[in-house]
N, C-alpha and C. Protein backbone atom coordinates (compact mmCIF):
# COMPACT_ATOMS: atom_id res chain seq x y z
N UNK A 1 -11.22 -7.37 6.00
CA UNK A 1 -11.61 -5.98 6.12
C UNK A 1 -13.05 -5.93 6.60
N UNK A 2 -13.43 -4.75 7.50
CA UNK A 2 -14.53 -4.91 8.21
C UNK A 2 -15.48 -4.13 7.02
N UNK A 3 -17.12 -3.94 7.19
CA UNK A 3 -17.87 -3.07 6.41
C UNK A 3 -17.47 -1.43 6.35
N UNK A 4 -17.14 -1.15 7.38
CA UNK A 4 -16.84 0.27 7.63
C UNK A 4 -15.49 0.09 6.68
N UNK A 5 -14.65 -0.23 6.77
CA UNK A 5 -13.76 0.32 6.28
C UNK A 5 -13.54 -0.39 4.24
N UNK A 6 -14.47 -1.25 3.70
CA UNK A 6 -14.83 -1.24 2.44
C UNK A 6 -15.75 -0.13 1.78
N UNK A 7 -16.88 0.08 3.00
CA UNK A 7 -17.87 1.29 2.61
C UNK A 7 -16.58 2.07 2.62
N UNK A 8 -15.44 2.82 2.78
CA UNK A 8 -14.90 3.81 2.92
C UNK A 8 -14.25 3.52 1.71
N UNK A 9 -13.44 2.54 1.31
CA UNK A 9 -12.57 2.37 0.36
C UNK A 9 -13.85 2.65 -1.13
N UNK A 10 -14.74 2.25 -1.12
CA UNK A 10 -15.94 1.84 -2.37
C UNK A 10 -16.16 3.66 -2.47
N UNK A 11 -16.51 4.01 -1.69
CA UNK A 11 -16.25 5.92 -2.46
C UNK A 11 -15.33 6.30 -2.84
N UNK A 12 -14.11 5.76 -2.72
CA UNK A 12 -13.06 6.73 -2.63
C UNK A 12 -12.49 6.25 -4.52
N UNK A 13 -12.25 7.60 -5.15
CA UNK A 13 -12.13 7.85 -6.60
C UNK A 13 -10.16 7.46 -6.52
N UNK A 14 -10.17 6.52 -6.81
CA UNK A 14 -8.28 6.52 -6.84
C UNK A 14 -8.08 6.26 -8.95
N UNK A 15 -8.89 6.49 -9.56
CA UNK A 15 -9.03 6.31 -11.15
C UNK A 15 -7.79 7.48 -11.46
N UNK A 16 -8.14 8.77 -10.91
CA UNK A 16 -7.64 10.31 -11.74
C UNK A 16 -6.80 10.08 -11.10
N UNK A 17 -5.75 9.87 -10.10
CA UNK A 17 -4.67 9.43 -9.24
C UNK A 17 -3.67 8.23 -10.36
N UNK A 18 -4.68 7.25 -11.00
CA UNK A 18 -4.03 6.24 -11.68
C UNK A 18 -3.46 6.82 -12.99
N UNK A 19 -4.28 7.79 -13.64
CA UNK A 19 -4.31 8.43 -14.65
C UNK A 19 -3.04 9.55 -14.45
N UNK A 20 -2.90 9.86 -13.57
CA UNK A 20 -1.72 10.62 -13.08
C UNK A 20 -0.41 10.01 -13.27
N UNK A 21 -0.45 8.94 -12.20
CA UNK A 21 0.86 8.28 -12.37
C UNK A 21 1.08 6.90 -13.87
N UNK A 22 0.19 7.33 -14.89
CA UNK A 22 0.60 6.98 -16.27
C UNK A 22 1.57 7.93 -16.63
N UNK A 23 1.99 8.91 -16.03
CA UNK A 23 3.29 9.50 -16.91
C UNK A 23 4.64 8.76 -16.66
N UNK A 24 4.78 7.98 -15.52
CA UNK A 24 5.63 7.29 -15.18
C UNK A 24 5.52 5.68 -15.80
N UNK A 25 4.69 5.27 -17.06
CA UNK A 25 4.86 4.38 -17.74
C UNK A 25 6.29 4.54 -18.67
N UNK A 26 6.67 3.08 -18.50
CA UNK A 26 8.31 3.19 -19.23
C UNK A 26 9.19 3.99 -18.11
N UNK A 27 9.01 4.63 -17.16
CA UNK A 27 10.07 5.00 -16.76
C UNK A 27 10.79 3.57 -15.85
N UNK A 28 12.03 3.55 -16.18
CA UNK A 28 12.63 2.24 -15.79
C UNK A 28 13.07 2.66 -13.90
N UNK A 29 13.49 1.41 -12.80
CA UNK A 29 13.69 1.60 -12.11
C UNK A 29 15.47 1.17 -11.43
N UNK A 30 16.05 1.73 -11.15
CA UNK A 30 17.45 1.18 -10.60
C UNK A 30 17.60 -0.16 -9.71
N UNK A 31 16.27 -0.24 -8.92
CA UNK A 31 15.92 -0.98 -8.36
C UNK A 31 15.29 -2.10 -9.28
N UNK A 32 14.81 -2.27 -9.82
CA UNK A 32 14.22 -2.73 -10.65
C UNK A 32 12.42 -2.83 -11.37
N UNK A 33 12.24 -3.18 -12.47
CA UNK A 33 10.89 -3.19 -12.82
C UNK A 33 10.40 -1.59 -13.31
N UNK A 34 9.48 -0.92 -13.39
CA UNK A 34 9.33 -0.18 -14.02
C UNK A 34 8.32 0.97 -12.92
N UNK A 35 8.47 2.45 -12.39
CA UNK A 35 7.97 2.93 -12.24
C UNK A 35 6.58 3.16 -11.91
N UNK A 36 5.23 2.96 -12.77
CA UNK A 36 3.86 2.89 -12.76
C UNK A 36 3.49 2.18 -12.10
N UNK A 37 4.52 0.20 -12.31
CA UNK A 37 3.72 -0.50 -11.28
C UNK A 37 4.11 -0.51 -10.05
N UNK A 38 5.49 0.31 -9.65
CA UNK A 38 5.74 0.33 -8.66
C UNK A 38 4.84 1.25 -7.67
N UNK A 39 4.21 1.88 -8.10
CA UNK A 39 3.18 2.70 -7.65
C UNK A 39 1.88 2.27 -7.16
N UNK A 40 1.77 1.92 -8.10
CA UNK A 40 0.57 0.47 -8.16
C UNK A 40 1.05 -0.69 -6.62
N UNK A 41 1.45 -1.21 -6.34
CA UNK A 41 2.50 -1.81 -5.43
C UNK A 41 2.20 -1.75 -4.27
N UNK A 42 2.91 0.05 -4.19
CA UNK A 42 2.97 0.53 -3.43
C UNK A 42 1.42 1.03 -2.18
N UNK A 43 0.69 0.76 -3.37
CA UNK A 43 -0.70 1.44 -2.69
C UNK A 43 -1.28 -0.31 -2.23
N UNK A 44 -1.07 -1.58 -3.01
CA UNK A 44 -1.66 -2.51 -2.73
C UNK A 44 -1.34 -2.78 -1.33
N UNK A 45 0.28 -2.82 -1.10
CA UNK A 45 0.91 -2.95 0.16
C UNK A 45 0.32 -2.45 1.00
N UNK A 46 -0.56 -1.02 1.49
CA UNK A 46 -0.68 -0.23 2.09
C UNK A 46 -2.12 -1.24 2.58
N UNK A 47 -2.68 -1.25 1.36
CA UNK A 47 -4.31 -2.10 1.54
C UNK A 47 -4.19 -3.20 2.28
N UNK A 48 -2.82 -4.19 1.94
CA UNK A 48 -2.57 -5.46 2.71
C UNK A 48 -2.29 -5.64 4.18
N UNK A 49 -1.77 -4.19 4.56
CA UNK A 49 -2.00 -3.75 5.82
C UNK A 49 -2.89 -3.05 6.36
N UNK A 50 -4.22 -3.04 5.69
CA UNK A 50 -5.31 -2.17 6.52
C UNK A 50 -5.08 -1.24 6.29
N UNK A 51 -4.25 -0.23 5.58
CA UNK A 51 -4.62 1.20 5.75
C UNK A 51 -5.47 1.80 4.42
N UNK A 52 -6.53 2.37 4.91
CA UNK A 52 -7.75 2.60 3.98
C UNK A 52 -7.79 4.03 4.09
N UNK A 53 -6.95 4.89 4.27
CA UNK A 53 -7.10 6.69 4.80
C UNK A 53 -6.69 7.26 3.22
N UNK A 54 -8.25 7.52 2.89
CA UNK A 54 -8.41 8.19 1.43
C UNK A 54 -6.76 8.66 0.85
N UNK A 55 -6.40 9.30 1.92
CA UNK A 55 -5.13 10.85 1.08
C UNK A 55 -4.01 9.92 1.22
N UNK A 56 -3.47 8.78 1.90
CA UNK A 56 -2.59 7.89 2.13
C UNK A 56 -2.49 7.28 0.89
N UNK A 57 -3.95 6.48 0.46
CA UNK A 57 -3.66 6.05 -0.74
C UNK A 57 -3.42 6.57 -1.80
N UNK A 58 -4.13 7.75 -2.09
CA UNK A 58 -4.04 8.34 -3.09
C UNK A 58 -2.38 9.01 -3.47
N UNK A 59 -1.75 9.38 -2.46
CA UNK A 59 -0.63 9.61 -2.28
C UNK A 59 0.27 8.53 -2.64
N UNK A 60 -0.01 7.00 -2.30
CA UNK A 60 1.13 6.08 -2.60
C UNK A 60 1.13 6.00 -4.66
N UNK A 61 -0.68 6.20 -4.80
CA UNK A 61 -0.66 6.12 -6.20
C UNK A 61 0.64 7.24 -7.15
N UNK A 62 0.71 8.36 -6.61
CA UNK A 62 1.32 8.99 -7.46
C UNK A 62 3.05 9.57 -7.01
N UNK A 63 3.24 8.87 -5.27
CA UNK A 63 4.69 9.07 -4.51
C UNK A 63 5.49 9.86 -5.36
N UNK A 64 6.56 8.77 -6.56
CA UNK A 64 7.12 9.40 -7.16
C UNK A 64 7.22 10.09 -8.41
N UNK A 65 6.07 10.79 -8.43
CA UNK A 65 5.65 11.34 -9.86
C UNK A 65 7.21 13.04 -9.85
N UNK A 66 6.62 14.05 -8.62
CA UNK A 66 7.09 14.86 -8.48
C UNK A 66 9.23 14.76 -8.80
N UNK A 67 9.93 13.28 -8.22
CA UNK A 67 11.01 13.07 -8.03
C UNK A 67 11.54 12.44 -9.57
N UNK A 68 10.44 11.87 -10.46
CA UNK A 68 10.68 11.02 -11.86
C UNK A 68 10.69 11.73 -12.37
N UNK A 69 9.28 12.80 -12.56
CA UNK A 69 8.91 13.93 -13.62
C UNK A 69 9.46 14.54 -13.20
N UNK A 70 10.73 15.53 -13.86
CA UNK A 70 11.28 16.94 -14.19
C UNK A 70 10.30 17.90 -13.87
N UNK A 71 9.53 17.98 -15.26
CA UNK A 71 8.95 18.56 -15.57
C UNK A 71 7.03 18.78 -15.79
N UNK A 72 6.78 17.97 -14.11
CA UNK A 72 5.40 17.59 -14.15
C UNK A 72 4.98 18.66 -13.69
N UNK A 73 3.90 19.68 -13.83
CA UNK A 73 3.12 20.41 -13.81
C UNK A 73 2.32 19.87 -12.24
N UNK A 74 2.87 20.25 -11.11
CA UNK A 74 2.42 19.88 -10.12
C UNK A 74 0.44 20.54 -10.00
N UNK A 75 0.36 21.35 -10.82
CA UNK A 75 -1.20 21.61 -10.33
C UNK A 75 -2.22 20.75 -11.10
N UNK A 76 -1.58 19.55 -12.29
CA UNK A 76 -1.99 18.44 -12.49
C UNK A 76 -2.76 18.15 -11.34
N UNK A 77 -1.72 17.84 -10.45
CA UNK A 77 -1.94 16.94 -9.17
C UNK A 77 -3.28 17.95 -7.96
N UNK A 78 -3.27 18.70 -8.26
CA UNK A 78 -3.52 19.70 -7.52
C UNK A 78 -4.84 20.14 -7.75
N UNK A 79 -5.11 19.81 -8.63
CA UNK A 79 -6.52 19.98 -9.31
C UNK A 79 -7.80 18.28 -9.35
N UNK A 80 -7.29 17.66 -8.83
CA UNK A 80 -8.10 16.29 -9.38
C UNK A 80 -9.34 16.24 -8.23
N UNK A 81 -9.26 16.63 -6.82
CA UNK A 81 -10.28 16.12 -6.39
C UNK A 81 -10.16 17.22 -4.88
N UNK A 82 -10.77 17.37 -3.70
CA UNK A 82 -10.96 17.75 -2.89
C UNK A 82 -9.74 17.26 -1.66
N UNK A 83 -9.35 16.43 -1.94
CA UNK A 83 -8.39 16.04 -1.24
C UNK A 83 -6.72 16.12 -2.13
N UNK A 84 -6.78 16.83 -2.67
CA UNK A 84 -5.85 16.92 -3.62
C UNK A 84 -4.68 17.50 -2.54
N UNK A 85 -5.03 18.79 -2.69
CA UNK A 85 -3.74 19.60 -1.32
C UNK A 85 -3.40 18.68 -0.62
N UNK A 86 -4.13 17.92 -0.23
CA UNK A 86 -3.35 17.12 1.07
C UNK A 86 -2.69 16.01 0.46
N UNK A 87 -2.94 15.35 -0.58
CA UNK A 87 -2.35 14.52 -1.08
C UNK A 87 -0.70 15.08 -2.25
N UNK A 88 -1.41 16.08 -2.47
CA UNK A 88 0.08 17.11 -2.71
C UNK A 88 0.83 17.10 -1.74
N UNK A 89 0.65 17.78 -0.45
CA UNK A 89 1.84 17.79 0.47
C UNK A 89 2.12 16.24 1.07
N UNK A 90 1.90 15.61 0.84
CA UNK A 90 2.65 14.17 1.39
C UNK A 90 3.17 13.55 0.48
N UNK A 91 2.98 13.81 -0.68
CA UNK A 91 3.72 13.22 -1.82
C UNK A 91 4.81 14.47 -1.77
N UNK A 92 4.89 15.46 -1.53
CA UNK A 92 6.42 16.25 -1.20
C UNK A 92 7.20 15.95 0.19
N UNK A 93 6.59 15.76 1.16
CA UNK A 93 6.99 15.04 2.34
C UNK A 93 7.68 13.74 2.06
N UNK A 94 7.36 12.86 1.43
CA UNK A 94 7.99 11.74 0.85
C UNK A 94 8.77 12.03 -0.33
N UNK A 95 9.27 13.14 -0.64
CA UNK A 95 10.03 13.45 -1.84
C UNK A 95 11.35 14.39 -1.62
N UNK A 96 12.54 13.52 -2.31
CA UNK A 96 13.86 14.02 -2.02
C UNK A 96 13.85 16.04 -2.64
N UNK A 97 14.39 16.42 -2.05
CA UNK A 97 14.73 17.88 -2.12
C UNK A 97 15.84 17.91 -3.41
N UNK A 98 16.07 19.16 -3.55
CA UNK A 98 17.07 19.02 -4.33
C UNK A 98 18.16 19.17 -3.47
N UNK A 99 18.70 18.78 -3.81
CA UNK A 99 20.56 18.77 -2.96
C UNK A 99 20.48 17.54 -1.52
N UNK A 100 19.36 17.11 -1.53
CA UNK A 100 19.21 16.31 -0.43
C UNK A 100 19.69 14.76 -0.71
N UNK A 101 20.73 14.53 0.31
CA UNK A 101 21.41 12.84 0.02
C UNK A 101 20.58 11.81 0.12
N UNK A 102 20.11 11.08 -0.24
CA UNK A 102 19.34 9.35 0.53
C UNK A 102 19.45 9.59 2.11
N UNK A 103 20.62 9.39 2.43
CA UNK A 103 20.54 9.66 4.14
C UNK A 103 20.08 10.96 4.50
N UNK A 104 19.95 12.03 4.24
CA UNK A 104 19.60 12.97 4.78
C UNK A 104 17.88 12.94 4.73
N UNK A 105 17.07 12.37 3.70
CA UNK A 105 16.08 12.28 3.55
C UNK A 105 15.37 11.16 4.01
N UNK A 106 16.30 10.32 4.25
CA UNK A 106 15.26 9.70 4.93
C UNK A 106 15.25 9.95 6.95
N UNK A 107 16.30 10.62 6.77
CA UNK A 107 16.76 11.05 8.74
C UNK A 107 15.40 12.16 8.45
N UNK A 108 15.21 13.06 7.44
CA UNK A 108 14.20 13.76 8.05
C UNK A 108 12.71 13.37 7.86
N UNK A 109 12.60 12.47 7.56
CA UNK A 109 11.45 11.58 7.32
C UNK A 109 11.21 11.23 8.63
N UNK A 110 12.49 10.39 9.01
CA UNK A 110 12.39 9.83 10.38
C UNK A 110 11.99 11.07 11.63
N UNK A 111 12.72 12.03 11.59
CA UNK A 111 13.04 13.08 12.54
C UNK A 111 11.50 14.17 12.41
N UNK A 112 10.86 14.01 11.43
CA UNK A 112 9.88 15.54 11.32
C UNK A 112 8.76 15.14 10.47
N UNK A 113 8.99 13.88 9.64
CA UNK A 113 7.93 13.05 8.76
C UNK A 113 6.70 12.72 9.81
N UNK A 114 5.09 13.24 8.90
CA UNK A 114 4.05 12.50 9.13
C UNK A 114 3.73 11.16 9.70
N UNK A 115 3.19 11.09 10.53
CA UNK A 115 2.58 9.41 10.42
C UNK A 115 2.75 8.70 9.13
N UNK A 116 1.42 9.33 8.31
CA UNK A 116 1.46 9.43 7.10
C UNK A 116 2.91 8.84 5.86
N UNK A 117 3.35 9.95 6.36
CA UNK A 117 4.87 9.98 5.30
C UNK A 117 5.60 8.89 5.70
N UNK A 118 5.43 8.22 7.07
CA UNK A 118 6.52 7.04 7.39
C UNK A 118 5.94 5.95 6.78
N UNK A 119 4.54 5.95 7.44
CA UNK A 119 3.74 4.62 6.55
C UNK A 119 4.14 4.49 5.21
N UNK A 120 3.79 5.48 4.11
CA UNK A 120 4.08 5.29 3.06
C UNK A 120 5.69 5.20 2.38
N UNK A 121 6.55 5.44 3.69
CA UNK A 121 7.77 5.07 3.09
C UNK A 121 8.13 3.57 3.23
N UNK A 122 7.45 3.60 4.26
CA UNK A 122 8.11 2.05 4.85
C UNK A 122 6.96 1.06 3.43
N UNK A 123 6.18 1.52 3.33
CA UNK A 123 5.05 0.95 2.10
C UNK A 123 6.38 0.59 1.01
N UNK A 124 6.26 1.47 0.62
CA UNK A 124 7.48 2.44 -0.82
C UNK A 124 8.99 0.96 -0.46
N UNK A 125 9.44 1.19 0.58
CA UNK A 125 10.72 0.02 0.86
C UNK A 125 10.50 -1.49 0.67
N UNK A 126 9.41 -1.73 1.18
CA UNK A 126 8.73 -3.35 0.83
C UNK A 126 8.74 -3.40 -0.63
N UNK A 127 8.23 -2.70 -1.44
CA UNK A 127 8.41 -2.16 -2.74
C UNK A 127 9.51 -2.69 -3.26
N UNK A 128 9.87 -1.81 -2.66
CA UNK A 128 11.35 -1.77 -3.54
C UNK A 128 12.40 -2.87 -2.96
N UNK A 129 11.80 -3.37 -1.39
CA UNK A 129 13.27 -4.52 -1.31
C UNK A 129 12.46 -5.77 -2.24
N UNK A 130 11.04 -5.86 -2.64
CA UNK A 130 10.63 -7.24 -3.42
C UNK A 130 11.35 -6.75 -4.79
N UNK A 131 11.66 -5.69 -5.56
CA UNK A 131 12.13 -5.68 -6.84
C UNK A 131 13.44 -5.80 -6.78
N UNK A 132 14.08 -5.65 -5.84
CA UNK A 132 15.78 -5.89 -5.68
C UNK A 132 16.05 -6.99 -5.70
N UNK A 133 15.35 -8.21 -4.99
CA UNK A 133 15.27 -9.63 -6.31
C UNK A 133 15.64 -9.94 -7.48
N UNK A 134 15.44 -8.59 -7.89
CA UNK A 134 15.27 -8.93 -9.51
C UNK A 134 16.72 -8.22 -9.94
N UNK A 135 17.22 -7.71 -9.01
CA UNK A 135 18.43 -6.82 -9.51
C UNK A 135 19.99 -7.76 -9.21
N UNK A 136 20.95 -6.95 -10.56
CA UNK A 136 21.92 -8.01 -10.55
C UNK A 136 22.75 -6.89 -10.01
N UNK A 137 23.59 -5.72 -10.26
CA UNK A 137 24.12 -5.12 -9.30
C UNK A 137 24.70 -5.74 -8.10
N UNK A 138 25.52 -6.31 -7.48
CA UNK A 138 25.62 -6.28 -5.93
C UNK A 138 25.97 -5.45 -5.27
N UNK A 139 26.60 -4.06 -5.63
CA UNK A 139 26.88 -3.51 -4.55
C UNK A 139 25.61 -1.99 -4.71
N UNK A 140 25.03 -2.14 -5.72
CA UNK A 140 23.66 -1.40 -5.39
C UNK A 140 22.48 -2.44 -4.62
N UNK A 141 22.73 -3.55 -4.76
CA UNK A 141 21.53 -4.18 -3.53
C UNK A 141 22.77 -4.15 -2.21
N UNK A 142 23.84 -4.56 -1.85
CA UNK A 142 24.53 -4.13 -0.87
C UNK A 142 24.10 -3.01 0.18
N UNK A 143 24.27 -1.61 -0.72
CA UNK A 143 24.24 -0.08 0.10
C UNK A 143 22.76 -0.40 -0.24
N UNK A 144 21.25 -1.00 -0.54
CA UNK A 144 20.32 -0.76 -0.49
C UNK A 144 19.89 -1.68 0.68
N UNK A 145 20.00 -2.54 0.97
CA UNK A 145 20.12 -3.65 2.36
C UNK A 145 20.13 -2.93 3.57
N UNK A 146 21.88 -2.16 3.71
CA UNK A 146 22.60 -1.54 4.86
C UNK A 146 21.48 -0.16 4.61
N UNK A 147 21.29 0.43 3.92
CA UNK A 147 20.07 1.79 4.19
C UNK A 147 19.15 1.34 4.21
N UNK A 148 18.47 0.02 4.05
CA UNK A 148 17.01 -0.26 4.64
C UNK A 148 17.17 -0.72 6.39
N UNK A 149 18.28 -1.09 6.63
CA UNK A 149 18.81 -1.82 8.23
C UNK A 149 18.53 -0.15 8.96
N UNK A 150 19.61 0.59 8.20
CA UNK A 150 20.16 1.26 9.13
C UNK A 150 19.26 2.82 9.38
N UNK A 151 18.45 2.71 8.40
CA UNK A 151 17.13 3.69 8.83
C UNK A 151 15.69 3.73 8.07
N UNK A 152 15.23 2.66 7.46
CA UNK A 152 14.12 2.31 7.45
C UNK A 152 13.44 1.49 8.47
N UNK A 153 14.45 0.66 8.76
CA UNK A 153 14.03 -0.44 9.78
C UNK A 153 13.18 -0.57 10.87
N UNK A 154 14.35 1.21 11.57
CA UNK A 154 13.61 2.00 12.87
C UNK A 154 12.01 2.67 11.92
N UNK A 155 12.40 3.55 11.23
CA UNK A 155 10.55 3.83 10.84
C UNK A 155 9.85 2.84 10.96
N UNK A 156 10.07 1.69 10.13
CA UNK A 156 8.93 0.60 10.34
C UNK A 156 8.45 0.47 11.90
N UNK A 157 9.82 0.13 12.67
CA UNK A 157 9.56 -0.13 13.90
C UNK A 157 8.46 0.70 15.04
N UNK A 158 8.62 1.74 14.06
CA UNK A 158 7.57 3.24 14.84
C UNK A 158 6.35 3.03 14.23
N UNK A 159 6.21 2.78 13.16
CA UNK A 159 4.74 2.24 12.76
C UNK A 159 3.67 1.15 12.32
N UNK A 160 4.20 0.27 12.28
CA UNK A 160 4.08 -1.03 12.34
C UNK A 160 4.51 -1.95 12.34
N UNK A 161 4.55 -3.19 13.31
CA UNK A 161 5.14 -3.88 13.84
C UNK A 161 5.07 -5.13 12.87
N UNK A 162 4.42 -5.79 11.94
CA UNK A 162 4.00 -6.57 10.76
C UNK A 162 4.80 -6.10 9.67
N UNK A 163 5.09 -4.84 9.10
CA UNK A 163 5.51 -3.94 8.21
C UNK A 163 7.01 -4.07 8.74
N UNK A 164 7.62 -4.40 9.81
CA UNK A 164 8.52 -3.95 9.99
C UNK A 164 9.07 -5.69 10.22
N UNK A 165 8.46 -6.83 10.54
CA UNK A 165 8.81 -8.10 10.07
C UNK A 165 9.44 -8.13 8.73
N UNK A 166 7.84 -7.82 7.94
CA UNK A 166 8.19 -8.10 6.62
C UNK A 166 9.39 -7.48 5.82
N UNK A 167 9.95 -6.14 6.41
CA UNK A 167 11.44 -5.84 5.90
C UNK A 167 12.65 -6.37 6.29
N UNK A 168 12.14 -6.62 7.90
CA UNK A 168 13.25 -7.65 8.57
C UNK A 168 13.56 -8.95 7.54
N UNK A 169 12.49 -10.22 7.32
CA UNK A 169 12.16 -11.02 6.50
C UNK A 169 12.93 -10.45 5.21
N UNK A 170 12.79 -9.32 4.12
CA UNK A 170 13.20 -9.03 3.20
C UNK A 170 14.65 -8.75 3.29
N UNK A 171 15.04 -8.11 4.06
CA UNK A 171 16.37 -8.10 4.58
C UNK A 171 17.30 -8.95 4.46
N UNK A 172 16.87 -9.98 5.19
CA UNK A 172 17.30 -11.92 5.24
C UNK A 172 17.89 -12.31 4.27
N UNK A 173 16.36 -12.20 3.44
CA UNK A 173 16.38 -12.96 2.08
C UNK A 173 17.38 -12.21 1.46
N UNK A 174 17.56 -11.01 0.78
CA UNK A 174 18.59 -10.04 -0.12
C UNK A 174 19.70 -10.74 0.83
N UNK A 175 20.21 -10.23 2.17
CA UNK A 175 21.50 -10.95 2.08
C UNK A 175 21.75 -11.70 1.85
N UNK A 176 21.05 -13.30 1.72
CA UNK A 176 20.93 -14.48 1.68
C UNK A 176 21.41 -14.36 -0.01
N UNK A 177 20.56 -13.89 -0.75
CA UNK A 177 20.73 -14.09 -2.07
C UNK A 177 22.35 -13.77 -2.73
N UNK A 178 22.61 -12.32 -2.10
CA UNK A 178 23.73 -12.11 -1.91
C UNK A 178 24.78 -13.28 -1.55
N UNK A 179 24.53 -13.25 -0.72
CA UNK A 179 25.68 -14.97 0.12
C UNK A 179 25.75 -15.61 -1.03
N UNK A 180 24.37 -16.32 -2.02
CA UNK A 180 24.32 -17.54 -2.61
C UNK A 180 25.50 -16.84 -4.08
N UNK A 181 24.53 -15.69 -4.43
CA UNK A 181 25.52 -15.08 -5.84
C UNK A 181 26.99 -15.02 -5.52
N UNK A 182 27.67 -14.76 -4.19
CA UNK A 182 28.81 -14.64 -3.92
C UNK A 182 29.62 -16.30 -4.22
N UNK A 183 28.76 -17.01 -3.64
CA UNK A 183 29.44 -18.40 -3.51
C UNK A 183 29.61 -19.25 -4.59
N UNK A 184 28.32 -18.67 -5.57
CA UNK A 184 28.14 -19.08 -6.46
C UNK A 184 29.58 -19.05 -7.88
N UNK A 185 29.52 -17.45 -7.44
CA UNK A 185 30.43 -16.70 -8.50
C UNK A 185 32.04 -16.74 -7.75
N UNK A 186 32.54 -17.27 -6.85
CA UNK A 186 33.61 -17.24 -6.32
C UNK A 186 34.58 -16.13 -5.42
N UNK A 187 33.00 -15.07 -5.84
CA UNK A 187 33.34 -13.70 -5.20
C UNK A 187 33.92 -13.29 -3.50
């Protein structure tokens, strides 16, 4: 990382953001591992690729607060700092609707989503294909594989070309693991 862009990261307050997404301690994940640190994760990923844009991060800190919490008091969020609004609306940009399918949300991610909102999804998928490792399920890592192929893949591909290895790479591996559990188990 160059000076300019540590001087940028060294102001920037991501504490009340962390303090935020403590309501999502204990919340468990389908995917696996637990909520908070997936958040946590999610924002390191972002750093490992250079992206240092204050409202980006702050946004990966608290992604799925609005979609976990029922009942979170969105002006929590709304109140913490000067960049708050903006970090409000991209954490709803990255957040399923109600009545909205997996595929439909992420086609409009793809189709009408931020810069912003893709980065941090494709962030959010690295995420989540390293905790699917950990998951025994096969046919929830199955349909999570084929929906990272079949429309995360292209986002990555629109915004970074490293980001979009590393899911390719993750990809691999889950089927691979798959293959081995299959052969293993006689499946």
């Amino acid at each position: 990382m160059d000076t300019e862009q540590t001087d940028k990261l060294s102001g920037t307050r991501l504490a009340p953001y962390i303090q935020v997404a403590t309501y999502l301690i204990g919340k468990s994940r389908e995917g696996g591992g637990n909520m908070f640190r997936h958040q946590l994760d999610t924002m390191a990923i972002l750093i490992d690729y250079k992206y240092i844009d204050t409202v980006l991060l702050k946004a990966s800190i608290v992604h799925d607060i609005l979609e976990d919490i029922p009942d979170f008091n969105h002006n929590v969020l709304l109140s913490i700092d000067y960049e708050s609004y903006s970090v409000y609306n991209l954490v709803l940009e990255v957040s399923r609707r109600n009545g909205e399918t997996k595929p439909e949300f992420l086609t409009r991610i793809r189709n009408t989503g931020s810069e912003k909102a893709k980065i941090l999804k494709v962030a959010d998928r690295i995420s989540n294909m390293i905790a699917l490792g950990f998951v025994n399920d096969l046919k929830f890592i199955e349909r999570y594989i084929s929906e990272t192929e079949h429309y995360v893949l292209p986002l990555a591909a629109e915004v970074n070309n490293d980001m979009l290895i590393e899911l390719k790479d993750l990809v691999n591996s889950r089927r691979k693991l798959l293959e081995d559990f299959r052969n293993l188990n006689g499946s």
